[in-house]
Protein backbone atom coordinates (compact mmCIF):
# COMPACT_ATOMS: atom_id res chain seq x y z
CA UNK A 1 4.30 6.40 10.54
CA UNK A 2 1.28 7.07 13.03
CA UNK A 3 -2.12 7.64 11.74
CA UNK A 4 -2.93 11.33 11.20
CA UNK A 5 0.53 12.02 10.55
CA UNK A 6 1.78 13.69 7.16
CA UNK A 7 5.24 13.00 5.37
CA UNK A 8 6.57 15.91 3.15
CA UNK A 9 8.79 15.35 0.51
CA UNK A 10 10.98 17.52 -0.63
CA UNK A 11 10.13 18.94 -4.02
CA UNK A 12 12.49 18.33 -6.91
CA UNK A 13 11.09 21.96 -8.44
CA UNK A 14 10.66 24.75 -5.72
CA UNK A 15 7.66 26.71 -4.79
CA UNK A 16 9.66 30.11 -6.37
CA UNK A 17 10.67 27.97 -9.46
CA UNK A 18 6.86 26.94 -10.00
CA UNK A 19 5.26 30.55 -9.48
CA UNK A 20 8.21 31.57 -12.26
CA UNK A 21 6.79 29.18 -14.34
CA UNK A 22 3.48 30.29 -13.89
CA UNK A 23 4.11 33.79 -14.38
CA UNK A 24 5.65 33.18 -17.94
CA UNK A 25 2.37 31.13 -18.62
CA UNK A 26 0.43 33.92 -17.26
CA UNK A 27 2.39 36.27 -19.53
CA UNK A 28 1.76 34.50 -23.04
CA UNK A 29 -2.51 34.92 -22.23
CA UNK A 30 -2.51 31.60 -23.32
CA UNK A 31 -5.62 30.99 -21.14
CA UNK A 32 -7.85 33.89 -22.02
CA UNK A 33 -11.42 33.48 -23.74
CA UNK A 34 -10.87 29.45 -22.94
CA UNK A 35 -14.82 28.56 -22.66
CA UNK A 36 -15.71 25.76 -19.98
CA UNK A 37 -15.29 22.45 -21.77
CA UNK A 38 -18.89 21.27 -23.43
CA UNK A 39 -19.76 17.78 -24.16
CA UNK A 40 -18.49 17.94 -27.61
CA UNK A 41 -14.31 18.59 -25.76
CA UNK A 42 -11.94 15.50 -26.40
CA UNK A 43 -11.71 13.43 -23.23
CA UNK A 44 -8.75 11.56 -22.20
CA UNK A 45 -8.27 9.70 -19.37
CA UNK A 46 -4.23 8.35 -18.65
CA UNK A 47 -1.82 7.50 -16.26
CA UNK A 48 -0.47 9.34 -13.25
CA UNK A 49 2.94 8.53 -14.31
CA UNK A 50 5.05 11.70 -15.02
CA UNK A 51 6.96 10.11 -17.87
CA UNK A 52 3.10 10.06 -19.62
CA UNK A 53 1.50 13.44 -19.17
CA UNK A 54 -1.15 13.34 -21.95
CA UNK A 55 -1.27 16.42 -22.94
CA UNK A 56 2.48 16.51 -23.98
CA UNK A 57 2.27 12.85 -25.77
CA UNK A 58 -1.09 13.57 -27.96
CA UNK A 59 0.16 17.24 -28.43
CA UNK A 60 -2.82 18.52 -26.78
CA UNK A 61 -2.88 22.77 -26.09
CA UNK A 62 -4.60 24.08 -23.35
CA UNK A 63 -8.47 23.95 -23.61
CA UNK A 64 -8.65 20.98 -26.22
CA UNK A 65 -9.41 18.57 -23.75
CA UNK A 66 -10.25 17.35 -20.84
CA UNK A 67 -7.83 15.00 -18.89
CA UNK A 68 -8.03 12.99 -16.17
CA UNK A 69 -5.45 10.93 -14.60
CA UNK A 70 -5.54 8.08 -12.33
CA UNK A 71 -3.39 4.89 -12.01
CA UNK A 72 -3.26 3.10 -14.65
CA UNK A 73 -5.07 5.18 -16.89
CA UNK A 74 -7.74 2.73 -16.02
CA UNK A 75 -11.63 2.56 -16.22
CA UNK A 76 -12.54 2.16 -12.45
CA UNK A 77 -15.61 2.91 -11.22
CA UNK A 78 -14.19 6.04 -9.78
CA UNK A 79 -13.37 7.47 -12.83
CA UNK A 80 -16.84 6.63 -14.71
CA UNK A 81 -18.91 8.84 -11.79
CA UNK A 82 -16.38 11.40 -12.19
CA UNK A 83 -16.50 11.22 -15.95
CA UNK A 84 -20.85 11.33 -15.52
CA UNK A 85 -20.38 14.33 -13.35
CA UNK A 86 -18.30 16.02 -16.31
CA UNK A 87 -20.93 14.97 -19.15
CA UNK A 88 -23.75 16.10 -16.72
CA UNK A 89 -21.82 19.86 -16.69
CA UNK A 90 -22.10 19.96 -20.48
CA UNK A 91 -26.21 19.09 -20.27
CA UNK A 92 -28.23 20.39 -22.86
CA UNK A 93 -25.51 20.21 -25.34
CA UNK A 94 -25.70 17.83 -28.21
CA UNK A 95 -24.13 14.51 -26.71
CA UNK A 96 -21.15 13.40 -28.61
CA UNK A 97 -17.78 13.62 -28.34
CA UNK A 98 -14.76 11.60 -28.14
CA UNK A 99 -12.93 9.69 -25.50
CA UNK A 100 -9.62 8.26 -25.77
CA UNK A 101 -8.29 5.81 -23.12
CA UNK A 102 -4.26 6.43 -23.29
CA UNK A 103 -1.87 3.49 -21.29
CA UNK A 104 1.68 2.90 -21.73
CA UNK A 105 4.36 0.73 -21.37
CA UNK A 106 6.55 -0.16 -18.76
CA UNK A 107 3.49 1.18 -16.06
CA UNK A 108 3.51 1.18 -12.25
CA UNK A 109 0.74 -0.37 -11.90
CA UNK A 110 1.97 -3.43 -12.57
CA UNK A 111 3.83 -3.12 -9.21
CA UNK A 112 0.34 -3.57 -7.50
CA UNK A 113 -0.22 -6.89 -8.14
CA UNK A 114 2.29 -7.92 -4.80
CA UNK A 115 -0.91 -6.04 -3.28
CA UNK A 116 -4.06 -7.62 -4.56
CA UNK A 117 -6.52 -6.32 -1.88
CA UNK A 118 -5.71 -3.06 -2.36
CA UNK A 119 -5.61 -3.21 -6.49
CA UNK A 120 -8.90 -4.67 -6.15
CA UNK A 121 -10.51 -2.43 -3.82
CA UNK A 122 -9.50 0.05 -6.68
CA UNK A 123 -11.16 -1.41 -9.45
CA UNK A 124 -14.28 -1.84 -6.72
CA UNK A 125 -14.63 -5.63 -7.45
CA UNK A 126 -13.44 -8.75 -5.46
CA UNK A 127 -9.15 -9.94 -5.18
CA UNK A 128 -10.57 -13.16 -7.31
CA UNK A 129 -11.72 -11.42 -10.27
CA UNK A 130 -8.10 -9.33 -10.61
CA UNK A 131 -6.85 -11.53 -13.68
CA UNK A 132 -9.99 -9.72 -15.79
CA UNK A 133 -8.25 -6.56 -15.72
CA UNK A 134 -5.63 -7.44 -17.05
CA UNK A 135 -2.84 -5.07 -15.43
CA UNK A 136 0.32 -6.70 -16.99
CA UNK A 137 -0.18 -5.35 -19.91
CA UNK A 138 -1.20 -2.58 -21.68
CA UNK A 139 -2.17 -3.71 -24.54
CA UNK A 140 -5.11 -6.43 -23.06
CA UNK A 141 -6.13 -3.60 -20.43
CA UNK A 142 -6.82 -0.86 -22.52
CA UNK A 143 -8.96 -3.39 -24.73
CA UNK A 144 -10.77 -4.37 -21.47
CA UNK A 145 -11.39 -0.33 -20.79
CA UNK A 146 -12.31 0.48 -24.30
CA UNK A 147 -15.29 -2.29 -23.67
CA UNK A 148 -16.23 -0.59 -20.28
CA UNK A 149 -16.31 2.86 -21.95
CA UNK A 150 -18.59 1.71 -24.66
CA UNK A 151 -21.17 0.12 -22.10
CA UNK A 152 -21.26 2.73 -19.98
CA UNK A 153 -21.54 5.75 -22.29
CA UNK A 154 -23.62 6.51 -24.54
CA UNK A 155 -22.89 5.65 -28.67
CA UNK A 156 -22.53 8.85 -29.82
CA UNK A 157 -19.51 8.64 -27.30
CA UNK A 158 -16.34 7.95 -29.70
CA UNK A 159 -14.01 5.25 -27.33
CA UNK A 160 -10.74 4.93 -28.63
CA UNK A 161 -7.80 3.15 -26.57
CA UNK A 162 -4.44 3.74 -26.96
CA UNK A 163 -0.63 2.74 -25.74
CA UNK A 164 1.85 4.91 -25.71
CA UNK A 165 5.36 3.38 -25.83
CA UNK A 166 7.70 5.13 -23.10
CA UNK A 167 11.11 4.06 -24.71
CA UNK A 168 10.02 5.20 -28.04
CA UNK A 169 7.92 8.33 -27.59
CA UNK A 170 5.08 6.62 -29.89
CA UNK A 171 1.40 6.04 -29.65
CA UNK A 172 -0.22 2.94 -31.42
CA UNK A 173 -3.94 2.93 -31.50
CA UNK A 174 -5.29 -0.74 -30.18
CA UNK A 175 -8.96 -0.03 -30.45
CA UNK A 176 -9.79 2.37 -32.69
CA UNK A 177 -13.14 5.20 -32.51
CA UNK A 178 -16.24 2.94 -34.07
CA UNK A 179 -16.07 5.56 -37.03
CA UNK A 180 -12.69 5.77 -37.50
């Protein structure tokens, strides 16, 4: 495809059907009196993958946390300025808090490794240190995040990592919260 060109897919859920959708939403008030998430609102960061939206899998309702989804669910640089930015919103709040790191089986990005330049340009570090992240599995990776989490953030920070099993429905905690 030439540069500066865009490809549009077909939705498999029409523009009508979504505004539907939203207007039931709209119609339960579901939404009103939410306050803008503090420092003290669960964090979860997870995968992009549709089969693993986490707010369905942890039974999360609106305005119990904050989620943010990349591939991988991972811990890339990317994701701890955008999770600094958040923290820095909720200043002058008591820091605290929890953050749970949520991967899962069976995960695309496992595909990436046929591309290593581009999975490490991700992660922001160099094709040679790719085996440290560990993107195989699951299990190993969201051990490796958990650690990054709890350097980075401050230890009043809860880090907990879990994997959520796609052919099963079920989450097992690998790492759990310091406290817990």
């Amino acid at each position: 495809m030439p540069a500066g060109r865009l490809l549009f897919v077909t939705m498999s859920i029409s523009t009508d059907e979504l505004l539907q959708r939203n207007a039931r939403f709209a119609a339960g008030g579901a939404y009103a009196g939410l306050s803008f998430p503090t420092n003290e609102t669960l964090q979860v960061v997870g995968c992009v993958d549709s089969r693993v939206d986490p707010s369905d899998v942890l039974g999360l309702a609106l305005g119990e946390a904050v989620v943010m989804r990349n591939i991988g669910g991972r811990i890339t640089p990317a994701a701890l300025r955008s999770w600094a930015m958040l923290r820095r919103l909720g200043q002058g709040q008591a820091p605290g808090g929890a953050l749970v790191i949520l991967h899962h089986t069976a995960c695309g990005i496992r595909r990436l490794a046929d591309y290593p330049d581009q999975l490490a340009d991700y992660f922001e570090i160099p094709v040679a240190d790719l085996d440290t992240k560990a993107v195989s599995d699951p299990y190993a990776a969201v051990r490796i995040d958990v650690g990054i989490a709890r350097q980075t953030f401050p230890p009043s920070l809860l880090v907990s990592g879990l994997v959520y099993d796609v052919n099963t429905g079920l989450v097992e905690v690998v790492v759990p919260a310091a406290t817990e």
